[in-house]
C-alpha atoms as a PDB file:
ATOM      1  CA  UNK A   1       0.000   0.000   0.000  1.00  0.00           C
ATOM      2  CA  UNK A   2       1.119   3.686  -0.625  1.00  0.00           C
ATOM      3  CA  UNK A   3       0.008   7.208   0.980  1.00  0.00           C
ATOM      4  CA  UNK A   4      -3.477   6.727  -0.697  1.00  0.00           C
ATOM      5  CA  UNK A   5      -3.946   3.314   0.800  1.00  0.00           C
ATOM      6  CA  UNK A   6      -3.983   1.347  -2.949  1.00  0.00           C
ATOM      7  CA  UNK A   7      -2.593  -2.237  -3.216  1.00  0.00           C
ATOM      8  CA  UNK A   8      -0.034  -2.762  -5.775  1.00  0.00           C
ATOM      9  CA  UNK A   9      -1.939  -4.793  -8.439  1.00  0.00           C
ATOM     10  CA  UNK A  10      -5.142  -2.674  -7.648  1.00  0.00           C
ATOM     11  CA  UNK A  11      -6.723  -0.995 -11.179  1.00  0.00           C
ATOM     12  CA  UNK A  12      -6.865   2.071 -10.121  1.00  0.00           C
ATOM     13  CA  UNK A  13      -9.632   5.341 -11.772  1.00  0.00           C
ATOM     14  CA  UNK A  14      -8.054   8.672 -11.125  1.00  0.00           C
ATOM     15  CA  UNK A  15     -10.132  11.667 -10.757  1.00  0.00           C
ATOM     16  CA  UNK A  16      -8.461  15.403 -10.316  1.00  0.00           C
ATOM     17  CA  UNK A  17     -10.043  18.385 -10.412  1.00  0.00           C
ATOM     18  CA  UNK A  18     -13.476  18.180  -9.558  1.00  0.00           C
ATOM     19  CA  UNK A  19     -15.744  19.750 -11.805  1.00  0.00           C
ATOM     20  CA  UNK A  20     -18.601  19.661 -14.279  1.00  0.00           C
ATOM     21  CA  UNK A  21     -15.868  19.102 -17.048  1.00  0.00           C
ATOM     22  CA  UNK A  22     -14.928  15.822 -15.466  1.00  0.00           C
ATOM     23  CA  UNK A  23     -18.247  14.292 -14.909  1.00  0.00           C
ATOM     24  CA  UNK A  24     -17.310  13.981 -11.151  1.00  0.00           C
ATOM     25  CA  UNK A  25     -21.036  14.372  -9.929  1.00  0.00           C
ATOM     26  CA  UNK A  26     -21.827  11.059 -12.535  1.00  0.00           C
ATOM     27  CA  UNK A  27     -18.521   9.171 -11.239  1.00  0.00           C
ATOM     28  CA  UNK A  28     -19.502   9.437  -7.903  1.00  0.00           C
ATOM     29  CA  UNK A  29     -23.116   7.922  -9.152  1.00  0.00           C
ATOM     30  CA  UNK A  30     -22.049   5.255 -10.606  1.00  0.00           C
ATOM     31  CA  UNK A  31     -18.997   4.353  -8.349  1.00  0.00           C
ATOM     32  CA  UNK A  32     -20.762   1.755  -6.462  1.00  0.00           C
ATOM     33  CA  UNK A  33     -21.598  -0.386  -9.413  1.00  0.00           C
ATOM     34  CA  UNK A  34     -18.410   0.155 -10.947  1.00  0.00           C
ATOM     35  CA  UNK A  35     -16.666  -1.124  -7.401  1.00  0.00           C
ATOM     36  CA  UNK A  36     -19.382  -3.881  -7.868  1.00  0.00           C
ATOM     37  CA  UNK A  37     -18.924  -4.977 -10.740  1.00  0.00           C
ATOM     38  CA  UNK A  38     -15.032  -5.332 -10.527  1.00  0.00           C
ATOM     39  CA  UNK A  39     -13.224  -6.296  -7.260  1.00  0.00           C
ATOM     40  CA  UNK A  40      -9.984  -5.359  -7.831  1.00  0.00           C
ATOM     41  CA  UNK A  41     -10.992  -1.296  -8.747  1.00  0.00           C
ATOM     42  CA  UNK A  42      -9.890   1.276  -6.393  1.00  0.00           C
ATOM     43  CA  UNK A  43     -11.094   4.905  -7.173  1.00  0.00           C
ATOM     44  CA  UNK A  44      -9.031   7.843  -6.405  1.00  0.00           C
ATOM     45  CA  UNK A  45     -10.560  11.186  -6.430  1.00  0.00           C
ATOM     46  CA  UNK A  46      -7.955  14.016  -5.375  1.00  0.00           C
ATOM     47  CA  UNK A  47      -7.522  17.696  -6.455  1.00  0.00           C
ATOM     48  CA  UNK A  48      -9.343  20.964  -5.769  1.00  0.00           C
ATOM     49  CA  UNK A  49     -12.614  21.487  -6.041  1.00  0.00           C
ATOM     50  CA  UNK A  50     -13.933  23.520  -9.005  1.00  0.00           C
ATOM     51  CA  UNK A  51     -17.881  24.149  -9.144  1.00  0.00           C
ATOM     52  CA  UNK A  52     -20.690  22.690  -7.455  1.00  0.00           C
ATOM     53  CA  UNK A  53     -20.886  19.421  -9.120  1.00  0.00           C
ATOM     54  CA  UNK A  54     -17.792  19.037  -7.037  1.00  0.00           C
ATOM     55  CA  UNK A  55     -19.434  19.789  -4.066  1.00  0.00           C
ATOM     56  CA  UNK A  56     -22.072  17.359  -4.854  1.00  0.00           C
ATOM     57  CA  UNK A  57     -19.652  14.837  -5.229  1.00  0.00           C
ATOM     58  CA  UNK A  58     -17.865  15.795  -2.403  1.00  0.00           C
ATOM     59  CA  UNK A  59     -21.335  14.865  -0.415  1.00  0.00           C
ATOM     60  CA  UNK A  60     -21.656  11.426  -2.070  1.00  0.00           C
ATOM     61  CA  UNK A  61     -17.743  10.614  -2.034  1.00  0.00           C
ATOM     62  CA  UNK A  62     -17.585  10.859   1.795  1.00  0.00           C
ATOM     63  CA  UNK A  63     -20.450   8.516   2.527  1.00  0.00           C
ATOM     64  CA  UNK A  64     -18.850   5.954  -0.457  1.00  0.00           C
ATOM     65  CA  UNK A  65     -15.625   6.498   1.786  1.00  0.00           C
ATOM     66  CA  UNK A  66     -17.036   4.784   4.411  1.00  0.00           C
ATOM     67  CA  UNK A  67     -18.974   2.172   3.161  1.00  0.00           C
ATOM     68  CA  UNK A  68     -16.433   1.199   0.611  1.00  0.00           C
ATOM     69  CA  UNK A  69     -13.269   0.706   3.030  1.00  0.00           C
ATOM     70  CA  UNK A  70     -10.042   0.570   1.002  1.00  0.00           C
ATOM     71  CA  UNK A  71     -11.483   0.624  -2.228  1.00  0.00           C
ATOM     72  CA  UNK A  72     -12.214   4.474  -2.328  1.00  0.00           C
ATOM     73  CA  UNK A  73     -10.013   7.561  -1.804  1.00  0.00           C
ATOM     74  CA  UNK A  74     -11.402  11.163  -1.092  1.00  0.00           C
ATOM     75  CA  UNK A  75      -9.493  14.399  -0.950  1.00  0.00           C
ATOM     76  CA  UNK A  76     -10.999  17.257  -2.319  1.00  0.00           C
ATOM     77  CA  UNK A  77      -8.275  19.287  -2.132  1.00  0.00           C
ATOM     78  CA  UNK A  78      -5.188  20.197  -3.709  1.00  0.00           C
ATOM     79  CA  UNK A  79      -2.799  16.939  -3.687  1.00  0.00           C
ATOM     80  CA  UNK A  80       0.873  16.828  -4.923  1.00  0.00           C
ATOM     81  CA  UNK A  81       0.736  13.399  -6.274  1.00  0.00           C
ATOM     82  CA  UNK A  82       4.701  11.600  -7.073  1.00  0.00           C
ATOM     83  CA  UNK A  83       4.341   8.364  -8.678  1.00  0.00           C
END
């Protein structure tokens, strides 16, 4: 695992910058059939926060956080990410 709690042969979605642009407010809809349908998905959602879609998703993300232990990621804020 790594600062963002991933496993090493996780597939991993990668959201920054939350906004309208990025469909955040849908991700966040569909996220719990995507982490459904595939058991080895993690979702990482990290950057700033752009409009209100991606304070809507903000909303949903935190309650995904906790009922999807370890496969979900939230920080709506700005992240320096080193790979």
């Amino acid at each position: 695992m790594d600062w963002s709690g991933t496993e090493p042969n996780a597939e991993l979605l990668v959201v920054r910058r939350w906004s309208i642009q990025k469909g955040i407010d849908l991700i966040a809809d569909v996220a719990p059939q995507l982490l459904k349908e595939n058991k080895n998905l993690q979702l990482l959602f990290i950057g700033p926060v752009i409009d209100i879609y991606g304070r809507f998703a903000t909303m949903k993300l935190q309650k995904l956080v906790g009922v999807c232990l370890g496969s979900v990621y939230s920080k709506p804020e700005f992240t320096a990410v080193h790979f």
